[in-house]
C-alpha atoms as a PDB file:
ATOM      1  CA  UNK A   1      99.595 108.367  79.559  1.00  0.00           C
ATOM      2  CA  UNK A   2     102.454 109.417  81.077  1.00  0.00           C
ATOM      3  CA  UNK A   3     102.809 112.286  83.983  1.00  0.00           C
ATOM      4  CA  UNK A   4     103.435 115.349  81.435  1.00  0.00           C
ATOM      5  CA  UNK A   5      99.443 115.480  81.319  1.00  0.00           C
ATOM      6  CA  UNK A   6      98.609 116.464  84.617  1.00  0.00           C
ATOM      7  CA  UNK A   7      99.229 120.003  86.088  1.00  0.00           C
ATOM      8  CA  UNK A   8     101.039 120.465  89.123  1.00  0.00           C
ATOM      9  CA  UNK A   9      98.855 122.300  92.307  1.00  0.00           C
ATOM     10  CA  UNK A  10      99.467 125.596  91.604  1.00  0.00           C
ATOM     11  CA  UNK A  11      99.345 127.915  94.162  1.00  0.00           C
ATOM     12  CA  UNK A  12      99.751 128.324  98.289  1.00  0.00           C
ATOM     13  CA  UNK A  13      96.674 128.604 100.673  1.00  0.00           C
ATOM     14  CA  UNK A  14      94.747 131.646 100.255  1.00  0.00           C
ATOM     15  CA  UNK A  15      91.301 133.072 100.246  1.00  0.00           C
ATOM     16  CA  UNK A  16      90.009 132.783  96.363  1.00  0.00           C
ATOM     17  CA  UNK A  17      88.408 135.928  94.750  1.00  0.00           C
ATOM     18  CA  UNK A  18      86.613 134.906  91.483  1.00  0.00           C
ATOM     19  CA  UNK A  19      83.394 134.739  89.293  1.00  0.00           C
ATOM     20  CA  UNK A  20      83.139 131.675  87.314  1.00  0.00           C
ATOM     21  CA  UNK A  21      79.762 131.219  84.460  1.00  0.00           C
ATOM     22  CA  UNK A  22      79.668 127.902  84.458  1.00  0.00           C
ATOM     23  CA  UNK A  23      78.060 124.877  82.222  1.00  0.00           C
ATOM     24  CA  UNK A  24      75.956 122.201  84.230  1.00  0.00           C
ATOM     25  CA  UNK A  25      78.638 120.088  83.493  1.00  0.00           C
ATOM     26  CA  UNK A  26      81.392 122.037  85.050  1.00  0.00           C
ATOM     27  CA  UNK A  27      78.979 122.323  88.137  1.00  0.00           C
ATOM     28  CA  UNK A  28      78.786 118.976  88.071  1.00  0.00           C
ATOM     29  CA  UNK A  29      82.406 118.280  87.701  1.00  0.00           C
ATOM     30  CA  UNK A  30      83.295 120.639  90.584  1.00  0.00           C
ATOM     31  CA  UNK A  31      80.917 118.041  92.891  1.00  0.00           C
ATOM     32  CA  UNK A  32      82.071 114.530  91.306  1.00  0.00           C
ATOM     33  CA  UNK A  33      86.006 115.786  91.655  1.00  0.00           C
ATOM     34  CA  UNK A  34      85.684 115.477  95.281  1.00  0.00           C
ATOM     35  CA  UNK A  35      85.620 111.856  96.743  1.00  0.00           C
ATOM     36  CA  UNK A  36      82.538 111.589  99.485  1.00  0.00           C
ATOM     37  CA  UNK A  37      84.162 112.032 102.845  1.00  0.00           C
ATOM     38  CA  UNK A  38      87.397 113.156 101.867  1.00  0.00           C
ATOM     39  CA  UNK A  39      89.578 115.879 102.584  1.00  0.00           C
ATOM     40  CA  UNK A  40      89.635 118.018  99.153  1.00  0.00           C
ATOM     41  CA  UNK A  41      91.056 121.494  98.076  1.00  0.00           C
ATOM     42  CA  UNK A  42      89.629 123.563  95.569  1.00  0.00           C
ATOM     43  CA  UNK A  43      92.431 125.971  93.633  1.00  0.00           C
ATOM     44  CA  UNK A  44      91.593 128.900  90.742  1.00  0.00           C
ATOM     45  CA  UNK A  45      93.650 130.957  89.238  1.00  0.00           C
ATOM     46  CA  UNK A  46      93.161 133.044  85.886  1.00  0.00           C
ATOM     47  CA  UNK A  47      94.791 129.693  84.465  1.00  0.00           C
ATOM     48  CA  UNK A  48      91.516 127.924  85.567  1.00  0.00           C
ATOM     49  CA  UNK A  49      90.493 125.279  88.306  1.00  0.00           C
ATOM     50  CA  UNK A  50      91.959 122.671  90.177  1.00  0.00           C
ATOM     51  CA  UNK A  51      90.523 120.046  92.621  1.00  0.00           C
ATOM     52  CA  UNK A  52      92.240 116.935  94.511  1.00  0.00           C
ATOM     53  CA  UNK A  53      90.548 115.043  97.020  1.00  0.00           C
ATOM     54  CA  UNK A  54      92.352 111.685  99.212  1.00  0.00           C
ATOM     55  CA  UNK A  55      90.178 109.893 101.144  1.00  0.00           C
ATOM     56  CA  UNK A  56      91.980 106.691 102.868  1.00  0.00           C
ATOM     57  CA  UNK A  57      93.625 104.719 100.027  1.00  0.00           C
ATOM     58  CA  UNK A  58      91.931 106.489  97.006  1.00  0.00           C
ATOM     59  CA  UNK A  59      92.408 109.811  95.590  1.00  0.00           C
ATOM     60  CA  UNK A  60      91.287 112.414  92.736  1.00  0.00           C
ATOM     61  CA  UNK A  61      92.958 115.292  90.608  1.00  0.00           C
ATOM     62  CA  UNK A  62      90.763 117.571  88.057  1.00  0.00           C
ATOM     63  CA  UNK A  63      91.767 120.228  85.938  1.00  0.00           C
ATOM     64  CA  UNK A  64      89.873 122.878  83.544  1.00  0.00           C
ATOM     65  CA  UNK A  65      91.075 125.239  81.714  1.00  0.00           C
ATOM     66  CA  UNK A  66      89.521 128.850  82.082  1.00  0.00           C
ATOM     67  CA  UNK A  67      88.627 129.387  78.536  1.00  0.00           C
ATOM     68  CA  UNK A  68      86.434 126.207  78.348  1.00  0.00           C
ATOM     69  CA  UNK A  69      84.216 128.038  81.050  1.00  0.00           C
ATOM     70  CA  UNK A  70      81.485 130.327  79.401  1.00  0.00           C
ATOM     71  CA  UNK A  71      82.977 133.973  81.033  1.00  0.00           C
ATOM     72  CA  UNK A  72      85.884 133.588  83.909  1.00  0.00           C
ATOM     73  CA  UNK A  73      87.259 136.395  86.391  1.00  0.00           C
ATOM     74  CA  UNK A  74      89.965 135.595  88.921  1.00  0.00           C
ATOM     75  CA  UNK A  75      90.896 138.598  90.920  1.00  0.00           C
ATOM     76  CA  UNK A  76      92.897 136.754  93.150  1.00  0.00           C
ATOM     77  CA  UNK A  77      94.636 133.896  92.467  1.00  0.00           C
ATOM     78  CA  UNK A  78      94.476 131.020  95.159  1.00  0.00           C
ATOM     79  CA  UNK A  79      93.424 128.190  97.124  1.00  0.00           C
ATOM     80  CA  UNK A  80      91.385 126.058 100.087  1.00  0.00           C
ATOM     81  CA  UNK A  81      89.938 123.352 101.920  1.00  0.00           C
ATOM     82  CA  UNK A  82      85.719 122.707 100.929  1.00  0.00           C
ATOM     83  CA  UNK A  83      83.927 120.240 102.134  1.00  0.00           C
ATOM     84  CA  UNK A  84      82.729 117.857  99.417  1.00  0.00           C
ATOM     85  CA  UNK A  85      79.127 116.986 101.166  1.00  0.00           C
ATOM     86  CA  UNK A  86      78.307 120.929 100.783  1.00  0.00           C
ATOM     87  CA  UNK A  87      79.710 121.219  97.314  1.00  0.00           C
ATOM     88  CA  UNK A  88      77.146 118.276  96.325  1.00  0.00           C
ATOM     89  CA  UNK A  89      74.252 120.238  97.856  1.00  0.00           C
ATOM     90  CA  UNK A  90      75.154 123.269  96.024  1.00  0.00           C
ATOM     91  CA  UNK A  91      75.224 121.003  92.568  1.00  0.00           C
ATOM     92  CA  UNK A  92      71.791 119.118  93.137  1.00  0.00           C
ATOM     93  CA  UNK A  93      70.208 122.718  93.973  1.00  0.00           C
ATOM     94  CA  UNK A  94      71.256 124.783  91.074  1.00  0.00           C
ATOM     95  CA  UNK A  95      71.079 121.756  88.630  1.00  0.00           C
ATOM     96  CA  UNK A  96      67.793 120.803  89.625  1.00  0.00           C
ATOM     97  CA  UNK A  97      66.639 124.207  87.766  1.00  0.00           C
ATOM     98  CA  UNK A  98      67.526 122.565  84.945  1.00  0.00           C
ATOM     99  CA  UNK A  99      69.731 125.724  84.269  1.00  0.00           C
ATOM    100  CA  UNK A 100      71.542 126.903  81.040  1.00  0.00           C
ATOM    101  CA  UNK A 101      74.556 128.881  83.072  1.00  0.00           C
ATOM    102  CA  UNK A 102      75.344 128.339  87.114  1.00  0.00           C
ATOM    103  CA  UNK A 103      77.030 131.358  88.555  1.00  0.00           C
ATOM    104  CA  UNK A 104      79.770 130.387  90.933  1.00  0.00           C
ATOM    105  CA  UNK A 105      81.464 132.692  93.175  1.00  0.00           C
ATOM    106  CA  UNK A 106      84.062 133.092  95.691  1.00  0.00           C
ATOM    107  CA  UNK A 107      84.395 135.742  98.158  1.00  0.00           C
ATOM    108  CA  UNK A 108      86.379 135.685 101.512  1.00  0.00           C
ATOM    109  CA  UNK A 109      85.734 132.554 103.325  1.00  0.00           C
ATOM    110  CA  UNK A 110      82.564 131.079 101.229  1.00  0.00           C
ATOM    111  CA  UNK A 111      81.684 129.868  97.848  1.00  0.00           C
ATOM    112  CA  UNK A 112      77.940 130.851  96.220  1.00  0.00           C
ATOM    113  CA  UNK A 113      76.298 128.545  92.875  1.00  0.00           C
ATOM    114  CA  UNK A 114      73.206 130.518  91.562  1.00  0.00           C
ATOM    115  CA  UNK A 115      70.880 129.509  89.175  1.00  0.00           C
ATOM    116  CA  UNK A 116      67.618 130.731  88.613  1.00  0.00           C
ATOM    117  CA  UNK A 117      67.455 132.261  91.537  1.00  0.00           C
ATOM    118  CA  UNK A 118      68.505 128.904  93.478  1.00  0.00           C
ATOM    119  CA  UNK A 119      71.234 128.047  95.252  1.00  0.00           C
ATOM    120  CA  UNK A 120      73.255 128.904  97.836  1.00  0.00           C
ATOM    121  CA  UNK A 121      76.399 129.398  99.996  1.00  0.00           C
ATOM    122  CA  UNK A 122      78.983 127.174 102.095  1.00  0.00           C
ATOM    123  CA  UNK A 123      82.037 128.028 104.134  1.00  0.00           C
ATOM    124  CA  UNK A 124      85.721 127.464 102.543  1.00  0.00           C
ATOM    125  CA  UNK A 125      88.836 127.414 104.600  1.00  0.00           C
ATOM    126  CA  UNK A 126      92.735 128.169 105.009  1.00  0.00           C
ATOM    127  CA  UNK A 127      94.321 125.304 106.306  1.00  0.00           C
ATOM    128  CA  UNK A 128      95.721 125.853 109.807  1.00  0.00           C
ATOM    129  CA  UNK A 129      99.400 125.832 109.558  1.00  0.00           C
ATOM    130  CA  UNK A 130      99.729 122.434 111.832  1.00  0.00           C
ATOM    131  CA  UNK A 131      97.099 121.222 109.149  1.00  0.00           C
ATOM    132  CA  UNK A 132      99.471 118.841 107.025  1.00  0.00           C
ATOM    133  CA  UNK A 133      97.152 116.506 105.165  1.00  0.00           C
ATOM    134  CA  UNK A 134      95.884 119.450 103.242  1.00  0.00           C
ATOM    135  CA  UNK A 135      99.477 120.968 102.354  1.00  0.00           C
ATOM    136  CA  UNK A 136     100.665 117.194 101.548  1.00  0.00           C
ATOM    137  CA  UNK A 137      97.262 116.461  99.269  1.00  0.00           C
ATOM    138  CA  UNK A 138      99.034 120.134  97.185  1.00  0.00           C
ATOM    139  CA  UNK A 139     102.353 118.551  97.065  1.00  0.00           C
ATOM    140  CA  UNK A 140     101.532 114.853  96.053  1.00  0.00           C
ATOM    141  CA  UNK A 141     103.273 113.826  93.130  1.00  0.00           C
ATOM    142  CA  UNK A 142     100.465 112.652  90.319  1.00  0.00           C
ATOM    143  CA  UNK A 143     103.579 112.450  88.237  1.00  0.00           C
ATOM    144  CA  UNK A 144     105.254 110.160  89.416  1.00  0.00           C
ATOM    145  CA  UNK A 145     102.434 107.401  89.594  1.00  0.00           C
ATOM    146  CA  UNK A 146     101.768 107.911  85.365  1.00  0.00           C
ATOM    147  CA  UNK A 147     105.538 107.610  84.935  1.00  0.00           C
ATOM    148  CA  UNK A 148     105.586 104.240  86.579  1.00  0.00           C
ATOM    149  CA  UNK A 149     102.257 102.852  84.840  1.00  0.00           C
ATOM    150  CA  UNK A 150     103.530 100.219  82.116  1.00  0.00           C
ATOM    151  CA  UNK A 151      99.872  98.957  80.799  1.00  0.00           C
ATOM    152  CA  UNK A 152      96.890 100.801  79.943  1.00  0.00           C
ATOM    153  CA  UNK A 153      93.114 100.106  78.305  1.00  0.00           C
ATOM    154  CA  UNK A 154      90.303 101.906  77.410  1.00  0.00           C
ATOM    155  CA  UNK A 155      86.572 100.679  77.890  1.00  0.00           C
ATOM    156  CA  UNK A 156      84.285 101.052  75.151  1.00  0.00           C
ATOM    157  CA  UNK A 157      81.246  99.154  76.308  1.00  0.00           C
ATOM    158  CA  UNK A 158      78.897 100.970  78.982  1.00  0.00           C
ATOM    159  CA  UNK A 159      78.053  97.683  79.911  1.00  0.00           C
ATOM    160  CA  UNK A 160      81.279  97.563  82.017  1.00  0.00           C
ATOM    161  CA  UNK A 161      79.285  99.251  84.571  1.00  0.00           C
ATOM    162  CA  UNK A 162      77.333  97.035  85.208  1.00  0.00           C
ATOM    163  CA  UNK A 163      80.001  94.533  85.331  1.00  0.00           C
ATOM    164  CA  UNK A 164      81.849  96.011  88.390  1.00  0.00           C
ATOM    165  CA  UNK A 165      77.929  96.295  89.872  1.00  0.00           C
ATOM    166  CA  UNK A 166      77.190  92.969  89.589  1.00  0.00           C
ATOM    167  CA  UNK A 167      80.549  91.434  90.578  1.00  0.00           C
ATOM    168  CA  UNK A 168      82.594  93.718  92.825  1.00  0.00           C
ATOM    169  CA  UNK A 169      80.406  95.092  95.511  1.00  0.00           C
ATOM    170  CA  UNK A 170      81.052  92.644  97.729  1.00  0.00           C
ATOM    171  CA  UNK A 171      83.327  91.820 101.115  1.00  0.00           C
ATOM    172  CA  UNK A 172      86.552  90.837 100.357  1.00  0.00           C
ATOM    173  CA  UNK A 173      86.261  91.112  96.968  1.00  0.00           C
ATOM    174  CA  UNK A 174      89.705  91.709  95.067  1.00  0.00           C
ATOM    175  CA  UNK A 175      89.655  92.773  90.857  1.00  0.00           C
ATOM    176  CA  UNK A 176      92.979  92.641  89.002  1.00  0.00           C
ATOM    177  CA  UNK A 177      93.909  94.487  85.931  1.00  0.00           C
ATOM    178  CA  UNK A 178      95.712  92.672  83.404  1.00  0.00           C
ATOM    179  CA  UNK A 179      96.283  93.230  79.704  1.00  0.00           C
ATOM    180  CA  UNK A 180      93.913  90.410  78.638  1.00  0.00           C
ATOM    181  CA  UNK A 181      91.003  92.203  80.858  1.00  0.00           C
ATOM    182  CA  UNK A 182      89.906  92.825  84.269  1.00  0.00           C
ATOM    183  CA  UNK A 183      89.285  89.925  86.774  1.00  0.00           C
ATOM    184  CA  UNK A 184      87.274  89.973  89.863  1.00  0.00           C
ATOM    185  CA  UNK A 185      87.380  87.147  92.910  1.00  0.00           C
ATOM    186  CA  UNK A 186      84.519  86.536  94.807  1.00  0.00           C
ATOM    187  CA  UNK A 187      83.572  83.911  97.231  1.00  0.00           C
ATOM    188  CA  UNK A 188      81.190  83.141  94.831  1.00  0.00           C
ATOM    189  CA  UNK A 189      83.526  82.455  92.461  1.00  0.00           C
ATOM    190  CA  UNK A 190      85.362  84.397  89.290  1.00  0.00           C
ATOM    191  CA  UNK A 191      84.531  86.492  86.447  1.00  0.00           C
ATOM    192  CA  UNK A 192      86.783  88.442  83.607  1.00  0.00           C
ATOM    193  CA  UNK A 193      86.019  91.137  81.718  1.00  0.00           C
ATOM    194  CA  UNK A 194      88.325  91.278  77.804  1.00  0.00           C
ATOM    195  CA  UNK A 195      89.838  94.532  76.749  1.00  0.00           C
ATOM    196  CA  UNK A 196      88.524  95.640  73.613  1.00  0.00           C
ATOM    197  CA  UNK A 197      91.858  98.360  73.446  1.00  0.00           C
ATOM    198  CA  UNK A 198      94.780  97.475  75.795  1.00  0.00           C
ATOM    199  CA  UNK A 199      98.683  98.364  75.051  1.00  0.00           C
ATOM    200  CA  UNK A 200     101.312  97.404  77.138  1.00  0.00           C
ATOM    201  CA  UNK A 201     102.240  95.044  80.271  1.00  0.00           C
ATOM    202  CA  UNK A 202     101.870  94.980  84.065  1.00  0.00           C
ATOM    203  CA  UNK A 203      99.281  93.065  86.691  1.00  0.00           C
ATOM    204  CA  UNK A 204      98.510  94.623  89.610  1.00  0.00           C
ATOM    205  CA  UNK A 205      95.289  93.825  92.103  1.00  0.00           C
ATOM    206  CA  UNK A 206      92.640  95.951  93.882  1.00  0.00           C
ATOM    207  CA  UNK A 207      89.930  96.250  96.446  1.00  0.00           C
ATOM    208  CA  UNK A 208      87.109  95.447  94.791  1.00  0.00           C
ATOM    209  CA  UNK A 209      84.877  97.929  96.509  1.00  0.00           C
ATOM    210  CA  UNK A 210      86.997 100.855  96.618  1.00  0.00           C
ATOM    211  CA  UNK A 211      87.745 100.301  92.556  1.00  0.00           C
ATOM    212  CA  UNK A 212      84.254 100.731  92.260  1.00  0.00           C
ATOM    213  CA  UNK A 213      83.765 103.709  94.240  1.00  0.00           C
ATOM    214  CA  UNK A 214      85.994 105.819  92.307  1.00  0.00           C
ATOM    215  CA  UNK A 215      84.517 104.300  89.031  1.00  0.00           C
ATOM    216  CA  UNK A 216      80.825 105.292  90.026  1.00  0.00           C
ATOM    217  CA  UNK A 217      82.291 108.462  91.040  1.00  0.00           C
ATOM    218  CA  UNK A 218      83.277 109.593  87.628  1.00  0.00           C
ATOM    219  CA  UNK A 219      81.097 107.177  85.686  1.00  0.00           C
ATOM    220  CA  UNK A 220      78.232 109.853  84.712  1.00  0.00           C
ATOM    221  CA  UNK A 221      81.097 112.248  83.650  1.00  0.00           C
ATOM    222  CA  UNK A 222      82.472 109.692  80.559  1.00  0.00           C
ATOM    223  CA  UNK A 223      81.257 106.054  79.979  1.00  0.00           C
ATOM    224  CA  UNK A 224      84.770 104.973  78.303  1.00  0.00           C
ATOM    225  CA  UNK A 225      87.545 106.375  80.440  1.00  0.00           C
ATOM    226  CA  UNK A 226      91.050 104.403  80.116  1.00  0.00           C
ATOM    227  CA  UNK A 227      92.470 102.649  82.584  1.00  0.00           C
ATOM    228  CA  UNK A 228      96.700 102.819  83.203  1.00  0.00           C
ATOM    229  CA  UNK A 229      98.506 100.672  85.901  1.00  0.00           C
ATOM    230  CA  UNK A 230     101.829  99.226  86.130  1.00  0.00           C
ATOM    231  CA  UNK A 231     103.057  96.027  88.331  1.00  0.00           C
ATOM    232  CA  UNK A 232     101.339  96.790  91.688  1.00  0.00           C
ATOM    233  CA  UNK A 233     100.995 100.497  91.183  1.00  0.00           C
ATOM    234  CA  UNK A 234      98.696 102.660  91.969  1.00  0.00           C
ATOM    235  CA  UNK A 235      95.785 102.504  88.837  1.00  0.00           C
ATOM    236  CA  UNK A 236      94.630 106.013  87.142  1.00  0.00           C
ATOM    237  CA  UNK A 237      91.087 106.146  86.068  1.00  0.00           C
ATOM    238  CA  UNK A 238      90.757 108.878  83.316  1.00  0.00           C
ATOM    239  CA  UNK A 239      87.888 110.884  82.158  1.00  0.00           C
ATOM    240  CA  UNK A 240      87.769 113.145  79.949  1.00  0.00           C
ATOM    241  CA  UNK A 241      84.998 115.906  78.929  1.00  0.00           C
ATOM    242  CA  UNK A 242      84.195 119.140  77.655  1.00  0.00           C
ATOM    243  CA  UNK A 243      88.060 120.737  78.566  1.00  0.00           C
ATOM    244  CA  UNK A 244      87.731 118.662  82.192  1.00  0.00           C
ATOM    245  CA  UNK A 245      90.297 116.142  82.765  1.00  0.00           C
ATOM    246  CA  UNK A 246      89.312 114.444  86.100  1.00  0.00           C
ATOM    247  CA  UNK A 247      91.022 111.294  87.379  1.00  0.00           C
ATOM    248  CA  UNK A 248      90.553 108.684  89.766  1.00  0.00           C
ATOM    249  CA  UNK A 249      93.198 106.703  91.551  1.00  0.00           C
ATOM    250  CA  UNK A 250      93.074 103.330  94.113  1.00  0.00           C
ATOM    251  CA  UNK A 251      96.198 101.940  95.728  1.00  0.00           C
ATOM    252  CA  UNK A 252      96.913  98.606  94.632  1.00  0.00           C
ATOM    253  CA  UNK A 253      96.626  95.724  97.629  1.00  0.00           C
ATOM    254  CA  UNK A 254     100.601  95.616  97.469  1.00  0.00           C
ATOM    255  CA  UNK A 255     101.936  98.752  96.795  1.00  0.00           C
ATOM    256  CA  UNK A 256     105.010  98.594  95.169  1.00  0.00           C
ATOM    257  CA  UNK A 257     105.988 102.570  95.788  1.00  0.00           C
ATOM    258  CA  UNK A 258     105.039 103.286  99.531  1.00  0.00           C
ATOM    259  CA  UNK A 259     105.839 107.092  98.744  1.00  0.00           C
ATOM    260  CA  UNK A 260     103.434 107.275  96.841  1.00  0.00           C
ATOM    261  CA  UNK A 261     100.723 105.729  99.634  1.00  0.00           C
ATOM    262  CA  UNK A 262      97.761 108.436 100.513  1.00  0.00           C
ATOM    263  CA  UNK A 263      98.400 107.461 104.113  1.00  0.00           C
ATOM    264  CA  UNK A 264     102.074 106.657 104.570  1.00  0.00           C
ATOM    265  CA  UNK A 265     102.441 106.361 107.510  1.00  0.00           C
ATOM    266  CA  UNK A 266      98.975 105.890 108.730  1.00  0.00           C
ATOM    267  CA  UNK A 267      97.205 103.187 109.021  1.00  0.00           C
ATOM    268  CA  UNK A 268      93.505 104.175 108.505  1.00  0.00           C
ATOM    269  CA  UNK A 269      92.660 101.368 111.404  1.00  0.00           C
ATOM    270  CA  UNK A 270      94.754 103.832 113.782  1.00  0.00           C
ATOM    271  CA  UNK A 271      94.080 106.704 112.490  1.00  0.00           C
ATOM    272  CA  UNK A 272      90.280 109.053 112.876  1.00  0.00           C
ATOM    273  CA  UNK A 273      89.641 111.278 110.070  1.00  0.00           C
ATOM    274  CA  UNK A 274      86.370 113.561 109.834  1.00  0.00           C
ATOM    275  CA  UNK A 275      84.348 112.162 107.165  1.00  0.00           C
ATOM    276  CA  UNK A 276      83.327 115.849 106.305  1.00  0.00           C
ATOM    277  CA  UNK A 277      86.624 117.731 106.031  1.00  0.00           C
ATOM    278  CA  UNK A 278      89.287 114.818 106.623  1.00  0.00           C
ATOM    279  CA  UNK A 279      91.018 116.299 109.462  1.00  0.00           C
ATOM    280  CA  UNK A 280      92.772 114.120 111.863  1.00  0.00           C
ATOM    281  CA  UNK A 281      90.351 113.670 114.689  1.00  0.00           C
ATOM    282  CA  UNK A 282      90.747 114.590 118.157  1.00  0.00           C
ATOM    283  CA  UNK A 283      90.022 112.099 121.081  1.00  0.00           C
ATOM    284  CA  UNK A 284      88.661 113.317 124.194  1.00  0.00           C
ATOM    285  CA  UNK A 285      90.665 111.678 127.483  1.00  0.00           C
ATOM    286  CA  UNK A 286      87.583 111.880 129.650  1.00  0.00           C
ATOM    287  CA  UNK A 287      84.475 110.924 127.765  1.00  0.00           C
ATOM    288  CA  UNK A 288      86.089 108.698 124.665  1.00  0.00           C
ATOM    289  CA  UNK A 289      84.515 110.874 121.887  1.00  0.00           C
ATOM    290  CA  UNK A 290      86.017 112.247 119.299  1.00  0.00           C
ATOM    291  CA  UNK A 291      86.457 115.553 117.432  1.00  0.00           C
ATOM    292  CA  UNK A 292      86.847 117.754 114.530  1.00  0.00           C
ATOM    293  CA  UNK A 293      89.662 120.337 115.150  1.00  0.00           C
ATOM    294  CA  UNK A 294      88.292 122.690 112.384  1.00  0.00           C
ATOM    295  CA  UNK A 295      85.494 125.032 113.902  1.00  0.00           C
ATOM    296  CA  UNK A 296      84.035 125.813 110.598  1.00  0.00           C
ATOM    297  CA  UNK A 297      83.453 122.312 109.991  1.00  0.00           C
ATOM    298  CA  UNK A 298      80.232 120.923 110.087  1.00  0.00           C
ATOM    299  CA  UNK A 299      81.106 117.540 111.949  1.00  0.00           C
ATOM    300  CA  UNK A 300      82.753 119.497 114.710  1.00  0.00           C
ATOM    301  CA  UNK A 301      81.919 117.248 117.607  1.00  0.00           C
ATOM    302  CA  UNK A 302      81.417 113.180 116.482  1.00  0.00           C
ATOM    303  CA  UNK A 303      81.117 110.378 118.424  1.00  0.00           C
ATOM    304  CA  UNK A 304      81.951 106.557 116.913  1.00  0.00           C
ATOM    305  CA  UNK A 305      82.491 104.497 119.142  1.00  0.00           C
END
């Protein structure tokens, strides 16, 4: 897969004004596009939907067409920050109706699901202008990380699941992607998982946990995405269903492309984000605690020490 399959962000920060019919799956899709406590921007325009999410050294992009939604109305065209803890609440009440349609909406500052008379409504918001991280999720180049993958591999057994359960929630643990399969180190020892489709060349290593936290993230959306990576590069995760193309990405351990790092620049050890909204926290001088800049936010005062 190379970068002429994703769609480049596209529009500027605006307020949204739209009526979206949706499937359960595209409710669904619009929750499990956004990585749990990340900072993630929702875009529509009478093209469709977009989504991107970064949280620390992982990151998503989804796309859907407009005409694989059931009716679609974009009045105005544009774009903001949601936070992806309220978008999930929205999807487990309308879904739980066990609805046929979900009626999504977005008005001014707030986004409304409905179904069967269940539901309800959450805050959106225009990045402040001093509010990089949002602007610089828009702008990252997905491109550029498919043009350097040299190896890719599809998985075809559900079973892999289970696999990365068993084997890669753990401390430390490290998996590596190679042609011949996916290997993950333990201190418990090793275990390797064959390709049953693989093309190409290229080894490059991962966090064990934070590979499977993007998996599980898409996982109920397609049990046999592909995989593509290159020599330490950045891996895609792709999924694919019902017009949505959603993928997942995890920086390798050694990055071979630092531009292409979700936090160049900052370390996430130096570094406070809110888990809610992913702003760069604010530290209080006198009492040590920290805060969310964003007054619409819903962790607007946090303390972790």
């Amino acid at each position: 897969m190379t970068g002429d399959n994703i769609i480049d962000w596209p529009i500027g920060f605006t307020l949204i004004d739209a009526e979206i019919e949706c499937r359960p799956i595209d409710v669904k899709m619009l929750a499990k596009a956004m990585l749990p406590d990340s900072a993630a921007i929702l875009g529509v325009t009478d093209a469709g939907v977009w989504i991107r999410s970064v949280a620390d050294r992982q990151g998503t992009h989804a796309h859907c067409p407009a005409e694989a939604f059931p009716e679609f109305e974009c009045s105005t065209a544009g774009a903001v920050a949601v936070y992806p803890s309220q978008v999930a609440t929205l999807q487990s009440a309308t879904l739980s109706t066990d609805p046929g349609h979900v009626s999504v909406s977005l008005h001014g500052e707030r986004m409304t699901m409905e179904a069967n008379r269940f539901g309800g409504t959450v805050p959106t918001v225009i990045p402040g202008r001093d509010a990089g991280w949002h602007q610089k999720i828009a702008d990252l180049d997905f491109r550029s990380i498919h043009d350097r993958h040299t190896a890719d591999a599809r998985v075809v057994d559900s079973q892999f699941e289970d696999f990365l359960d068993w084997e890669a929630d753990y401390p430390e643990t490290e998996i590596t992607l190679t042609p011949d399969g996916a290997s993950i180190m333990t201190a418990f020892g090793d275990a390797h998982w064959p390709w049953a489709e693989n093309a190409g060349s290229g080894e490059a290593t991962y966090r064990g946990r934070e590979f499977l936290k993007v998996f599980d993230q898409f996982y109920p959306v397609e049990s046999t995405p592909r995989f593509a990576w290159g020599d330490d590069e950045t891996v895609a995760m792709i999924f694919r269903r019902d017009g949505w193309l959603t993928i997942g990405y995890v920086t390798a351990l050694r990055e071979s492309s630092s531009d292409t790092s979700w936090g160049q620049g900052e370390s996430a050890t130096v570094t406070r984000r809110c888990p809610e909204c992913g702003s760069r926290l604010e530290r209080n001088s006198s009492t040590g605690n920290w805060k969310c800049p964003y007054p619409m936010c819903g962790y607007r005062s946090i303390t972790l020490e």
